[in-house]
PDB file of N, CA and C in Angstrom:
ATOM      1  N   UNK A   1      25.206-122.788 -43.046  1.00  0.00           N
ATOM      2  CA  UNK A   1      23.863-123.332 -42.979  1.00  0.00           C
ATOM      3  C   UNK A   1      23.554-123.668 -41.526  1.00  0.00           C
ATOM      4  N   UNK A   2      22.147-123.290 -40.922  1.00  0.00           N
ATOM      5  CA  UNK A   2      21.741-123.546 -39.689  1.00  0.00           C
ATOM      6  C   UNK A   2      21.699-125.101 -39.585  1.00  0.00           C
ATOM      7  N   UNK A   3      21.451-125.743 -38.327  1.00  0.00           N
ATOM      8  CA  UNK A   3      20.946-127.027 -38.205  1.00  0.00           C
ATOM      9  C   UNK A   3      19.697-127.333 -38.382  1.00  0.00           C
ATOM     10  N   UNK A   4      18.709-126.684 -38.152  1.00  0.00           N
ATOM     11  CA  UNK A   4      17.292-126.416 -38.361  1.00  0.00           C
ATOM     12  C   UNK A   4      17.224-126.579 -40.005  1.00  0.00           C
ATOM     13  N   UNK A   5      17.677-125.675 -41.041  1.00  0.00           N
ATOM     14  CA  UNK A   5      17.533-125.679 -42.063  1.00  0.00           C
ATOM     15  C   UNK A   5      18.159-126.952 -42.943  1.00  0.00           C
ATOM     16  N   UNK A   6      19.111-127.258 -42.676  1.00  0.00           N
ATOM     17  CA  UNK A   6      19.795-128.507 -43.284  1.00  0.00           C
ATOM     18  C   UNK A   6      18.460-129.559 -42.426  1.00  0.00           C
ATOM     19  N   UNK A   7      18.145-129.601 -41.226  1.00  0.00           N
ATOM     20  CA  UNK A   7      17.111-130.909 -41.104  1.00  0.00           C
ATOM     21  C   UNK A   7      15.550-130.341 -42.004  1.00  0.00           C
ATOM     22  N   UNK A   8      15.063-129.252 -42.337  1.00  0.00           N
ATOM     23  CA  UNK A   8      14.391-128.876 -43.651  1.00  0.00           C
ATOM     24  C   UNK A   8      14.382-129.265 -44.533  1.00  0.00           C
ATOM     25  N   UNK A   9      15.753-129.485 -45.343  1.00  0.00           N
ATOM     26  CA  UNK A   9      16.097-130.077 -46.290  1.00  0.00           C
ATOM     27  C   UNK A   9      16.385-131.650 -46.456  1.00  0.00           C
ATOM     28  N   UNK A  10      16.908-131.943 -45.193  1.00  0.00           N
ATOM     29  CA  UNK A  10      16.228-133.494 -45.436  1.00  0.00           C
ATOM     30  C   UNK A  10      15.404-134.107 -45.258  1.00  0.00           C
ATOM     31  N   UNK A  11      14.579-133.590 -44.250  1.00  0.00           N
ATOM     32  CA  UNK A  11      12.934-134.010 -44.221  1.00  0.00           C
ATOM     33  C   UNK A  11      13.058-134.317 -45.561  1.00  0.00           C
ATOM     34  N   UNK A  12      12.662-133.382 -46.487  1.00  0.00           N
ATOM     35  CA  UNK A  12      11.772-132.806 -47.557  1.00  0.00           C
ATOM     36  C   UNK A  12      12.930-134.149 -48.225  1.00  0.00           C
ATOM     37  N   UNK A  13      13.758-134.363 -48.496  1.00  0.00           N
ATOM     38  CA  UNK A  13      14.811-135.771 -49.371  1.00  0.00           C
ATOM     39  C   UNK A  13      14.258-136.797 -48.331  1.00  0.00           C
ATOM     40  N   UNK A  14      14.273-137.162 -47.317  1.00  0.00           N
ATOM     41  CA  UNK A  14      13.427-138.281 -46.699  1.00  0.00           C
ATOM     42  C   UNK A  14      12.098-138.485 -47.062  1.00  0.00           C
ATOM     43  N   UNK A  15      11.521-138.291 -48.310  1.00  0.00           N
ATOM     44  CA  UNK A  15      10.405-139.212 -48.719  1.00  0.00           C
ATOM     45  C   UNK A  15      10.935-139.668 -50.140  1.00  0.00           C
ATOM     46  N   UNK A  16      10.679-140.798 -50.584  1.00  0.00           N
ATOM     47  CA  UNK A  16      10.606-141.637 -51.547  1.00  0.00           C
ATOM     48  C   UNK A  16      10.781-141.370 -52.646  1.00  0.00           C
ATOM     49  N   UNK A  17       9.283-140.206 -53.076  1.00  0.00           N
ATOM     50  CA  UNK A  17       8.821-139.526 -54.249  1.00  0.00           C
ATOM     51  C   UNK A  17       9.920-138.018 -54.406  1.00  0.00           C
ATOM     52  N   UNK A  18      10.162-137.388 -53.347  1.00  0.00           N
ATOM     53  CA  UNK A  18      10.645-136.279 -53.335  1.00  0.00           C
ATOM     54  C   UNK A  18      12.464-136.286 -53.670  1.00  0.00           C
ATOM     55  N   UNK A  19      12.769-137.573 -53.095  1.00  0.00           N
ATOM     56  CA  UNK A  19      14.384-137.824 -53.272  1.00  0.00           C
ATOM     57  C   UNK A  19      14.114-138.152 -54.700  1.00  0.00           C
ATOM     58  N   UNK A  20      13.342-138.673 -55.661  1.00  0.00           N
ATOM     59  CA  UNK A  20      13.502-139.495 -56.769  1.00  0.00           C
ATOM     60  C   UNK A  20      13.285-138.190 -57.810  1.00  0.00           C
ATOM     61  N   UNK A  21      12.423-137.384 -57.395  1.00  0.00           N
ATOM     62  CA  UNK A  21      12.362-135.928 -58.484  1.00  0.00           C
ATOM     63  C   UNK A  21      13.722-135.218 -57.702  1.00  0.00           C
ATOM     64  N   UNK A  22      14.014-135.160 -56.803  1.00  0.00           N
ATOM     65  CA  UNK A  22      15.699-134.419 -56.738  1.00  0.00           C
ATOM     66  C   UNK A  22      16.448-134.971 -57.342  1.00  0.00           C
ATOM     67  N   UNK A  23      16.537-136.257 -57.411  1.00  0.00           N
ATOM     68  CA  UNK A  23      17.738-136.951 -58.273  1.00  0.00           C
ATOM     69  C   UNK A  23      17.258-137.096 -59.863  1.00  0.00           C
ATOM     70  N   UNK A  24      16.599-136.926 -59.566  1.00  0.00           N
ATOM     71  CA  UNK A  24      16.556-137.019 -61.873  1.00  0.00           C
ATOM     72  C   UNK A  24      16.585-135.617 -62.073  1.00  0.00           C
ATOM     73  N   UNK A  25      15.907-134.407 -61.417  1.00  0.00           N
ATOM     74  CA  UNK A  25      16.504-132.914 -61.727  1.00  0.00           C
ATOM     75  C   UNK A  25      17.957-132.789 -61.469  1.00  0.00           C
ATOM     76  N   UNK A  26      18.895-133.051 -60.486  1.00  0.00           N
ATOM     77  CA  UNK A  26      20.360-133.358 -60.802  1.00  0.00           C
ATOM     78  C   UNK A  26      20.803-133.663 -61.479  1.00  0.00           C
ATOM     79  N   UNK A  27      20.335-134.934 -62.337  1.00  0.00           N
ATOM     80  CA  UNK A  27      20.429-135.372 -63.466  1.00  0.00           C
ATOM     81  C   UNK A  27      20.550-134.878 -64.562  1.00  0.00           C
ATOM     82  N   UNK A  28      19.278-133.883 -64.489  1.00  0.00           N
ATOM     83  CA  UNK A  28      18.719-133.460 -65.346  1.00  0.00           C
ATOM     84  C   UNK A  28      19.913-131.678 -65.911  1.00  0.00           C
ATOM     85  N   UNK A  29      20.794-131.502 -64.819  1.00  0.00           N
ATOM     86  CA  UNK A  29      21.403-130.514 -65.408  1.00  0.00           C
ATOM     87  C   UNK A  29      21.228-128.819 -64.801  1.00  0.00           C
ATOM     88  N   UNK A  30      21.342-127.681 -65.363  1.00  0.00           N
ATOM     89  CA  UNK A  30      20.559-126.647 -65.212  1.00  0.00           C
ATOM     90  C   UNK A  30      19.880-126.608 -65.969  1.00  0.00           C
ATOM     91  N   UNK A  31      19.573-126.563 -66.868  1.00  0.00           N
ATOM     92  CA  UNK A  31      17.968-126.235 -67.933  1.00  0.00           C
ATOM     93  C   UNK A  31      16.964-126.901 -66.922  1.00  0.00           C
ATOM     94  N   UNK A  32      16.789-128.368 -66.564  1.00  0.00           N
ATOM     95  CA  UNK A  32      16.077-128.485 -65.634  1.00  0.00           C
ATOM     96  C   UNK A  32      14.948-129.546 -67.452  1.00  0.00           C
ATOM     97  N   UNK A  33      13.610-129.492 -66.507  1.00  0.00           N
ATOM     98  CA  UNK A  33      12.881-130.767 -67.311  1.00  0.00           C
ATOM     99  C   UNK A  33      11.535-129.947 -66.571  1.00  0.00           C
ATOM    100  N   UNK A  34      10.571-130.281 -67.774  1.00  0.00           N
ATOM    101  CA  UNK A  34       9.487-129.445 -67.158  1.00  0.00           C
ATOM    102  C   UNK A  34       8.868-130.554 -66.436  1.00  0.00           C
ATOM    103  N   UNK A  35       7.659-130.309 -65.613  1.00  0.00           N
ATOM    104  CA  UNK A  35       6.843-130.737 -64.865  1.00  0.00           C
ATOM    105  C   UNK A  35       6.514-132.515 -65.455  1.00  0.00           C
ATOM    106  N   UNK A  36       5.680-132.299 -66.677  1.00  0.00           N
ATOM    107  CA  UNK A  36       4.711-133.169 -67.061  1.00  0.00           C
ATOM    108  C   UNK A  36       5.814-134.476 -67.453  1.00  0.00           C
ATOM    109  N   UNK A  37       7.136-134.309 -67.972  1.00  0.00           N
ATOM    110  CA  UNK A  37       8.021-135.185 -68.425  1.00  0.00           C
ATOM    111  C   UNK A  37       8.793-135.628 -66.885  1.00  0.00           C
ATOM    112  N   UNK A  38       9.087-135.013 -65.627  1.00  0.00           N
ATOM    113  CA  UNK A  38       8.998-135.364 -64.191  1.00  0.00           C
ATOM    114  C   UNK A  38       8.315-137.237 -64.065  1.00  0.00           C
ATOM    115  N   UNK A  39       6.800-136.474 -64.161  1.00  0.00           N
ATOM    116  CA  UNK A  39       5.705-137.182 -63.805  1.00  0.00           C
ATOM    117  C   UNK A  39       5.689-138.594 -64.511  1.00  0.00           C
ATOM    118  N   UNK A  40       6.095-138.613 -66.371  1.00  0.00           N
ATOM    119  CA  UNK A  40       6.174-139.602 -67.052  1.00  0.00           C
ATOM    120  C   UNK A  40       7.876-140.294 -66.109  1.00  0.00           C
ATOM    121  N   UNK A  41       8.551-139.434 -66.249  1.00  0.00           N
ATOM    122  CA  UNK A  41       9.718-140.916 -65.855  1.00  0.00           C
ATOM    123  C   UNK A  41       9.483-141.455 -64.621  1.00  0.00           C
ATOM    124  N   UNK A  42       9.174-140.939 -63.821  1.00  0.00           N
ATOM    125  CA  UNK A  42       8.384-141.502 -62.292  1.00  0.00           C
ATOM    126  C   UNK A  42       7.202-142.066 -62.289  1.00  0.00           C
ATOM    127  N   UNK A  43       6.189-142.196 -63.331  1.00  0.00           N
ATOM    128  CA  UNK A  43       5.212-142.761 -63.136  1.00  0.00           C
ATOM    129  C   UNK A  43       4.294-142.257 -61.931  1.00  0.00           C
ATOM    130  N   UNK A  44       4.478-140.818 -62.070  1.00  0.00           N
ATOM    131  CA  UNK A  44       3.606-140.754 -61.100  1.00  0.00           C
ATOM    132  C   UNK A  44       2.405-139.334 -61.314  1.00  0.00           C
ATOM    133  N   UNK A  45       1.388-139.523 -60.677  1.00  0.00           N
ATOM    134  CA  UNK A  45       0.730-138.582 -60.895  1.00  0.00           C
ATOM    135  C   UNK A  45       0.454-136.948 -60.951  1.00  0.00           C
ATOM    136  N   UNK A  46      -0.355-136.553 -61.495  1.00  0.00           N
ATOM    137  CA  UNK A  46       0.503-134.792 -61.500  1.00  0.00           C
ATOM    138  C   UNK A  46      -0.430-134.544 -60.389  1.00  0.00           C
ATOM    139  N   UNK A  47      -1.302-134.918 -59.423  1.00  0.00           N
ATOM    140  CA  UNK A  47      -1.522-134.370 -58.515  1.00  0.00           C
ATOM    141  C   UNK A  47      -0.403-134.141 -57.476  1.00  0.00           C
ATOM    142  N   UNK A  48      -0.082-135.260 -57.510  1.00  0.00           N
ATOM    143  CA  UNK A  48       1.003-136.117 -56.457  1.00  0.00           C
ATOM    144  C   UNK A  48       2.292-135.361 -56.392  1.00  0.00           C
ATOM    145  N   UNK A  49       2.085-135.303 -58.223  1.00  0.00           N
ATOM    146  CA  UNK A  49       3.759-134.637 -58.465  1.00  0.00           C
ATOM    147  C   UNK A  49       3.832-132.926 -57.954  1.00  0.00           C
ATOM    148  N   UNK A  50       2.712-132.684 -58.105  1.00  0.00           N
ATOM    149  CA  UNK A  50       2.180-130.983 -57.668  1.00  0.00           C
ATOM    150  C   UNK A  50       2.656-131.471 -56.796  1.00  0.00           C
ATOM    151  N   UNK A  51       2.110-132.245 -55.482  1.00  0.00           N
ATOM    152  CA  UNK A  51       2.457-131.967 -54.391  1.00  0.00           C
ATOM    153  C   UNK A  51       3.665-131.884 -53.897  1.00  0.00           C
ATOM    154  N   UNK A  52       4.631-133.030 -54.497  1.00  0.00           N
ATOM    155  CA  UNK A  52       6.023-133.007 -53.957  1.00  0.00           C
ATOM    156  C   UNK A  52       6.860-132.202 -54.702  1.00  0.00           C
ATOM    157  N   UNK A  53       6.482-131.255 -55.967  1.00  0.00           N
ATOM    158  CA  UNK A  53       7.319-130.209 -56.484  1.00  0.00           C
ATOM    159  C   UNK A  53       7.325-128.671 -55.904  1.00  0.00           C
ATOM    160  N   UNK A  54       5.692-129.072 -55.067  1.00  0.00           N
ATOM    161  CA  UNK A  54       5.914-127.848 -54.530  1.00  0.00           C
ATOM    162  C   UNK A  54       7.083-127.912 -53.235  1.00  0.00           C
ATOM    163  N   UNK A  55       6.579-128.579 -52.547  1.00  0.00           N
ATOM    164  CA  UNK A  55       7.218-128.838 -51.155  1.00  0.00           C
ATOM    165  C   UNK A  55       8.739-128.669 -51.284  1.00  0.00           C
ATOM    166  N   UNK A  56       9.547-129.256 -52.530  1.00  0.00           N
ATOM    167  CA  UNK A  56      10.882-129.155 -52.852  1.00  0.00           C
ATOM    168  C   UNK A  56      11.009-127.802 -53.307  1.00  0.00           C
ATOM    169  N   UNK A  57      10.048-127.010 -53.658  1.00  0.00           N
ATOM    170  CA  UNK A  57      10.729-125.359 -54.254  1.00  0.00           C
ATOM    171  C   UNK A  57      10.587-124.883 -52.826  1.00  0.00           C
ATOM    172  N   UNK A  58       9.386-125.164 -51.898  1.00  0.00           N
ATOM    173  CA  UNK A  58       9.193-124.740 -50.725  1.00  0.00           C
ATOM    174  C   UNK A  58      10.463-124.630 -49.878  1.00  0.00           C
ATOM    175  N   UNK A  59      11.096-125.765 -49.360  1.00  0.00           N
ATOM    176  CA  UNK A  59      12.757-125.725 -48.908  1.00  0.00           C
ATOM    177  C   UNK A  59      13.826-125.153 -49.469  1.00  0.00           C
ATOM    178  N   UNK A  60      13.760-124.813 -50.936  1.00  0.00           N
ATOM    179  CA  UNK A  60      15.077-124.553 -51.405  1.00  0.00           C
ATOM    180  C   UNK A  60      15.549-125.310 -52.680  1.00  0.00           C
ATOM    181  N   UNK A  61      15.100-126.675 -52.738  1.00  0.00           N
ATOM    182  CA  UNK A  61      15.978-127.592 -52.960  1.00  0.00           C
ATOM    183  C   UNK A  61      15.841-127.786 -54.808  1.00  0.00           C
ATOM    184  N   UNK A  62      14.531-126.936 -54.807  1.00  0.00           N
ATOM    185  CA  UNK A  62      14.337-126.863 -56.569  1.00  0.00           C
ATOM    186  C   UNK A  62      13.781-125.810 -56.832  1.00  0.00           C
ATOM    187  N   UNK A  63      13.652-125.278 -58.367  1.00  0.00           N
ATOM    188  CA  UNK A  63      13.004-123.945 -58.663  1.00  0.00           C
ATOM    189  C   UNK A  63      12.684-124.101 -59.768  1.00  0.00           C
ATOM    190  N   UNK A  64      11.395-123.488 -60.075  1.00  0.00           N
ATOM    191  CA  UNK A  64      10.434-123.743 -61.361  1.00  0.00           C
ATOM    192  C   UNK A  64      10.187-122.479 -61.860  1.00  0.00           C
ATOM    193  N   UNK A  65      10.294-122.569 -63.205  1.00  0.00           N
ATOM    194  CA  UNK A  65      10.766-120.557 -64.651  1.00  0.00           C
ATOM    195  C   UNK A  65       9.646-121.548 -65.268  1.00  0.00           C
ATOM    196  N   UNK A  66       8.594-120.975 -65.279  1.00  0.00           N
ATOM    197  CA  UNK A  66       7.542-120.800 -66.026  1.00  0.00           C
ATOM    198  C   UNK A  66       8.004-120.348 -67.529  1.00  0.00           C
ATOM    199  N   UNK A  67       7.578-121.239 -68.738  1.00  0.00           N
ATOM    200  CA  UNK A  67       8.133-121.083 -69.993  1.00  0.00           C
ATOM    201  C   UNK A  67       6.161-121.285 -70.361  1.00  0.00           C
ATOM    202  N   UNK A  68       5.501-120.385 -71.254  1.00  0.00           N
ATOM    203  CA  UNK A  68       4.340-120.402 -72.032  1.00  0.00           C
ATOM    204  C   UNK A  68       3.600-121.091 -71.063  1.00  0.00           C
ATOM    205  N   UNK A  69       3.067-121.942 -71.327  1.00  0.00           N
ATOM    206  CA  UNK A  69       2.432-123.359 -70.391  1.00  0.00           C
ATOM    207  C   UNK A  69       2.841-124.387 -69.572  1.00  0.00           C
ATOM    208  N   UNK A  70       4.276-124.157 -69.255  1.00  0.00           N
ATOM    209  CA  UNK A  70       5.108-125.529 -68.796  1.00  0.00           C
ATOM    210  C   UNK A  70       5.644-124.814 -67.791  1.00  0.00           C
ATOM    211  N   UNK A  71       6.052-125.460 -66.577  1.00  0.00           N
ATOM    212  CA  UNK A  71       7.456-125.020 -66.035  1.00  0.00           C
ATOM    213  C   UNK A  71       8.209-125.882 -65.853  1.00  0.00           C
ATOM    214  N   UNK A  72       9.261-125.369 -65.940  1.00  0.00           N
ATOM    215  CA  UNK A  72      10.222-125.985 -65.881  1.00  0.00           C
ATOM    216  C   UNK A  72      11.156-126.041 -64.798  1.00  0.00           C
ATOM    217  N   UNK A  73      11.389-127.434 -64.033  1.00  0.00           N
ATOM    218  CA  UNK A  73      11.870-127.215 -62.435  1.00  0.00           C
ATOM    219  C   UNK A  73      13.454-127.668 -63.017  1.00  0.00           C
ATOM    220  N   UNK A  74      14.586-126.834 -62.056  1.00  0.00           N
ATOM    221  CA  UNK A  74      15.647-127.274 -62.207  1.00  0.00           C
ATOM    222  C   UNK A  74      16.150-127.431 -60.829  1.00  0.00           C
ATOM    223  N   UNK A  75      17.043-128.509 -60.037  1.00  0.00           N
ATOM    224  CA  UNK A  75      17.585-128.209 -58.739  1.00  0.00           C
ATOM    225  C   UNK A  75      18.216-127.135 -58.395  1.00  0.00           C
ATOM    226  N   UNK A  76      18.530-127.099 -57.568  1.00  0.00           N
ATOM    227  CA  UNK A  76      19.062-125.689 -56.748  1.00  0.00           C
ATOM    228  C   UNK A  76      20.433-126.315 -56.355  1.00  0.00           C
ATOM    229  N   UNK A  77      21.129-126.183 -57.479  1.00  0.00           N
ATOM    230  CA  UNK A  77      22.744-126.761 -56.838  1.00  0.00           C
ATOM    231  C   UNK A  77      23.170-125.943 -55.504  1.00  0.00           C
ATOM    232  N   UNK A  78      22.930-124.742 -55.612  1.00  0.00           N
ATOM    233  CA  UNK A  78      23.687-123.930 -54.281  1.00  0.00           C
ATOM    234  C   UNK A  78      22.990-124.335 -52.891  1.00  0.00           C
ATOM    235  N   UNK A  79      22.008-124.640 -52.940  1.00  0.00           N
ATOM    236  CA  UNK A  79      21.488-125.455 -51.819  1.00  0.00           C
ATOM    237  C   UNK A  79      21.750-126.584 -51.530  1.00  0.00           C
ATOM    238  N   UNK A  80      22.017-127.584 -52.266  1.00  0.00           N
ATOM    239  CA  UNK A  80      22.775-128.256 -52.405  1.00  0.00           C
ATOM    240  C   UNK A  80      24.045-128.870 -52.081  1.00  0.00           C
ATOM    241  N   UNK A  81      24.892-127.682 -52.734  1.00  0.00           N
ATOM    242  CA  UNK A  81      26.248-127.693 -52.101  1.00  0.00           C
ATOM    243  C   UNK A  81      26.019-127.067 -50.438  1.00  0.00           C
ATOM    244  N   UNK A  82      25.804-126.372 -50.358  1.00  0.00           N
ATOM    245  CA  UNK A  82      25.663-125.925 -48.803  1.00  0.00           C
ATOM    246  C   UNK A  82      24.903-126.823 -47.698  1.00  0.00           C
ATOM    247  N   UNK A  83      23.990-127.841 -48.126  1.00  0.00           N
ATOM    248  CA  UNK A  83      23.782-129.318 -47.913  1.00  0.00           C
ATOM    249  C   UNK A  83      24.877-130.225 -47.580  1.00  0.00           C
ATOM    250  N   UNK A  84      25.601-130.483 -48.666  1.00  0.00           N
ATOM    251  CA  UNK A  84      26.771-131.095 -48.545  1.00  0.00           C
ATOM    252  C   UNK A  84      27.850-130.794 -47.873  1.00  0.00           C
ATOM    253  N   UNK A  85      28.344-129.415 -47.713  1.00  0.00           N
ATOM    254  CA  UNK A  85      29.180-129.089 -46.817  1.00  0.00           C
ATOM    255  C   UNK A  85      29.103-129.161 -45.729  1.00  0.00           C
ATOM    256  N   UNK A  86      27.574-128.648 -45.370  1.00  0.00           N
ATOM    257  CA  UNK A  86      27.148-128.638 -43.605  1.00  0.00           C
ATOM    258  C   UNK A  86      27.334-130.280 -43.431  1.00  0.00           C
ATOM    259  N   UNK A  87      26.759-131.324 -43.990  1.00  0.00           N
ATOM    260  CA  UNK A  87      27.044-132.830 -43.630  1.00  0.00           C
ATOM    261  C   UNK A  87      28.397-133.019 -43.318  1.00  0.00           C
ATOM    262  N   UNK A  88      29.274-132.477 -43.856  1.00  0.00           N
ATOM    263  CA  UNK A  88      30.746-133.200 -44.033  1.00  0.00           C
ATOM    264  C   UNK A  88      31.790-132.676 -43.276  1.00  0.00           C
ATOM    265  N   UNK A  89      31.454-130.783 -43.147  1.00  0.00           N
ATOM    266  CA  UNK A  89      31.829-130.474 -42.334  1.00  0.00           C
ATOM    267  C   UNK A  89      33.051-130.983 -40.924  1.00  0.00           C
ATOM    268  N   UNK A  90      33.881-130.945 -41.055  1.00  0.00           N
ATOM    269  CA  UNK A  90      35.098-131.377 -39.863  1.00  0.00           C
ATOM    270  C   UNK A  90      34.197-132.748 -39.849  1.00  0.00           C
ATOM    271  N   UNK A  91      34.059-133.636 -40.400  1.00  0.00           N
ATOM    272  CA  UNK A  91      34.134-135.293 -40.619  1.00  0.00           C
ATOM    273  C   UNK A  91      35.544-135.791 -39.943  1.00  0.00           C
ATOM    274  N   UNK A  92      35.623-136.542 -38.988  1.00  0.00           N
ATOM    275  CA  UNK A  92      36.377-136.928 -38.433  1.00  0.00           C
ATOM    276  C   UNK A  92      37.335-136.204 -38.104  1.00  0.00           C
ATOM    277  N   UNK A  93      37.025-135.484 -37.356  1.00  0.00           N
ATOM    278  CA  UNK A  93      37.869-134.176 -36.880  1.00  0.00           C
ATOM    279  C   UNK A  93      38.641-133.522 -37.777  1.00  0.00           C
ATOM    280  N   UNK A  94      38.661-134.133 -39.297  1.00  0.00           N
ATOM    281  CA  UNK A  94      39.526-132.910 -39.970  1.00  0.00           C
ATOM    282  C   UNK A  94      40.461-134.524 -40.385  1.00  0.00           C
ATOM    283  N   UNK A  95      40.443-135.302 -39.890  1.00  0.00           N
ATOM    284  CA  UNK A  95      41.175-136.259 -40.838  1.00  0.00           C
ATOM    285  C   UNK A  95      40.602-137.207 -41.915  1.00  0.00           C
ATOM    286  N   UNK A  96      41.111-137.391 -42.966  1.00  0.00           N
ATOM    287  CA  UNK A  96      40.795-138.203 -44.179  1.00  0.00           C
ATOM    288  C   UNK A  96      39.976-139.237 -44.075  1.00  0.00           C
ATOM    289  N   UNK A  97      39.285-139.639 -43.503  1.00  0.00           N
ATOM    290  CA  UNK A  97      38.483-141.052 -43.544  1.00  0.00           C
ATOM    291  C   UNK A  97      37.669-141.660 -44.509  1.00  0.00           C
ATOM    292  N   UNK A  98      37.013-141.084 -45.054  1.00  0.00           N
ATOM    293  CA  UNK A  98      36.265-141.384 -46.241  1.00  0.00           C
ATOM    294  C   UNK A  98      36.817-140.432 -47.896  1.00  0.00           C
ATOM    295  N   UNK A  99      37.098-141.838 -48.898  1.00  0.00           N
ATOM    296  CA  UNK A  99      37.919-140.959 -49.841  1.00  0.00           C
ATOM    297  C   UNK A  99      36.936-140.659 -50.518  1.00  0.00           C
ATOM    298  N   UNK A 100      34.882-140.898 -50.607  1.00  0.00           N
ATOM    299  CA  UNK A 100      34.567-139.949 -51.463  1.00  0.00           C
ATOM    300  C   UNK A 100      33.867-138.314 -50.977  1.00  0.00           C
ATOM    301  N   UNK A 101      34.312-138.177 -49.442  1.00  0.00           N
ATOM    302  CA  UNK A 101      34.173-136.923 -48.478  1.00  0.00           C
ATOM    303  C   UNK A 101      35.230-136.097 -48.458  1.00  0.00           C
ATOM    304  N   UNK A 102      36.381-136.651 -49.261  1.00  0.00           N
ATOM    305  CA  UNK A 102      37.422-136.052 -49.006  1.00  0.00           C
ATOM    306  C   UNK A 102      37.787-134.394 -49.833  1.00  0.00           C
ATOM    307  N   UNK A 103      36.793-134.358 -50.515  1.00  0.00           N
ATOM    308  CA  UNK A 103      36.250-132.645 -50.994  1.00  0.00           C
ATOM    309  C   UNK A 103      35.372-132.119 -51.237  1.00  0.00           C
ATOM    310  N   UNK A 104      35.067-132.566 -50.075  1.00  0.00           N
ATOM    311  CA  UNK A 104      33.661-132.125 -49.972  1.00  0.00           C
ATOM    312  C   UNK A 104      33.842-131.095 -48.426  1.00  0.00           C
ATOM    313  N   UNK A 105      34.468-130.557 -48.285  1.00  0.00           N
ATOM    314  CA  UNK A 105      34.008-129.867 -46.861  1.00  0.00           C
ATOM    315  C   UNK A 105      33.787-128.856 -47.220  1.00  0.00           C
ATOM    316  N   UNK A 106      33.788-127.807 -48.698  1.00  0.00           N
ATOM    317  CA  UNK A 106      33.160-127.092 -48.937  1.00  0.00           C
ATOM    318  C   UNK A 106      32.969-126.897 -50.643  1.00  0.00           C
ATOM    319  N   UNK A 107      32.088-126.013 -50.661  1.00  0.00           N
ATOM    320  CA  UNK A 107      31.496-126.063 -51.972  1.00  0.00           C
ATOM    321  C   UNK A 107      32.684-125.450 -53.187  1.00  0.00           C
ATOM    322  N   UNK A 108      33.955-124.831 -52.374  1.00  0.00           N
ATOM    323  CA  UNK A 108      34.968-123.880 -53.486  1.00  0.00           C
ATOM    324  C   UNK A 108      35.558-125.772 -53.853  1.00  0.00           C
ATOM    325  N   UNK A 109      35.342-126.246 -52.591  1.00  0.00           N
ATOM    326  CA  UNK A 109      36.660-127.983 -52.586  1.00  0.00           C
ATOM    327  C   UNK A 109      36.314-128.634 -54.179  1.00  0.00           C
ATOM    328  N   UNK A 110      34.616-128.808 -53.897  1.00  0.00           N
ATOM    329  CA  UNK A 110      34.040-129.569 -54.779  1.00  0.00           C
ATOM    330  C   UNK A 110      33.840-129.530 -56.068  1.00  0.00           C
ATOM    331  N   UNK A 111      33.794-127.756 -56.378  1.00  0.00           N
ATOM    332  CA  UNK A 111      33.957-127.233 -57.274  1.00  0.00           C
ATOM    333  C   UNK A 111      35.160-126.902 -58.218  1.00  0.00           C
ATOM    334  N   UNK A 112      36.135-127.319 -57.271  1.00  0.00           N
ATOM    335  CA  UNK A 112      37.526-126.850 -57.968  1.00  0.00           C
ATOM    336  C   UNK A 112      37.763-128.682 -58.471  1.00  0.00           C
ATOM    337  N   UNK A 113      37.240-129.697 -57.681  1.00  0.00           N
ATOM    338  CA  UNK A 113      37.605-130.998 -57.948  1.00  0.00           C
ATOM    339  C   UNK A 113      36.848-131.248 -59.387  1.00  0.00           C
ATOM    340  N   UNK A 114      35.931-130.410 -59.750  1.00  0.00           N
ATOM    341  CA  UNK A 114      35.223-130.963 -61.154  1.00  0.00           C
ATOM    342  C   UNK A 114      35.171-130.120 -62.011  1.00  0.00           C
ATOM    343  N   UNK A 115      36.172-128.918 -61.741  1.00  0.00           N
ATOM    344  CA  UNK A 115      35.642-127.940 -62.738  1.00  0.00           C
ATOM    345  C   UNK A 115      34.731-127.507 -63.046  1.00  0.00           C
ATOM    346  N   UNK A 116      33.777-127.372 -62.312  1.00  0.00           N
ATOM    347  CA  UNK A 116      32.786-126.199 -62.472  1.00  0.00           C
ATOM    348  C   UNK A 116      33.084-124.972 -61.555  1.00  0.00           C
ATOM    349  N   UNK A 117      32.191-123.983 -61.800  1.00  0.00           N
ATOM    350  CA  UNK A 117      32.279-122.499 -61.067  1.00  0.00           C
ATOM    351  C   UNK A 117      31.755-122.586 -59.808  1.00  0.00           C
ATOM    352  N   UNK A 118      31.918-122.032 -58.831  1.00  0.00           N
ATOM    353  CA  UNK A 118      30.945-122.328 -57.238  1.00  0.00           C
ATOM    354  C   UNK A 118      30.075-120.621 -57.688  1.00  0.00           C
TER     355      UNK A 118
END
């Protein structure tokens, strides 16, 4: 991941509204949660929510599969993980300092620590 693009991606998590729909779509799994049920657990408006769902598919960081009338946004784990790695990346030159960084320097680390697939 570039440096340019990882500061893309946190812009876009440095607002309020936008970190709070990334973290309940994390939450939320892969199937993901459509739009309008977003808006109800946040209390927030679907103009509003338009705005900051777009901006998050815009970076990467979520993606919306149109089902009949709904879409449905799910995060973008692989962006994600490649998020996380670029942060952690040689963290203290490569020695242990933080035990919940400690597998995180790449996405095979993190993935093999929880059993899921990378």
């Amino acid at each position: 991941m570039e440096t340019l693009n990882a500061a893309e991606l946190l812009a876009a998590l440095g607002h309020e509204s936008r970190l709070a729909i990334f973290r309940l779509l994390v939450e939320a799994g892969p199937d993901g949660i459509n739009a309008s049920a977003i808006g109800e657990q946040l209390g927030m408006a679907p103009a509003t929510l338009s705005f900051h769902l777009a901006h998050l598919s815009r970076v990467g960081l979520i993606s919306g599969e149109r089902e009949s009338r709904f879409i449905h946004y799910s995060a973008n784990y692989g962006t994600m993980d490649e998020l996380i790695a670029f942060l952690t990346r040689n963290c203290c030159q490569g020695h242990a300092c933080l035990p919940k960084t400690a597998g995180c320097a790449s996405t095979e680390q993190r993935r093999a620590k929880t059993g899921k697939p990378s």
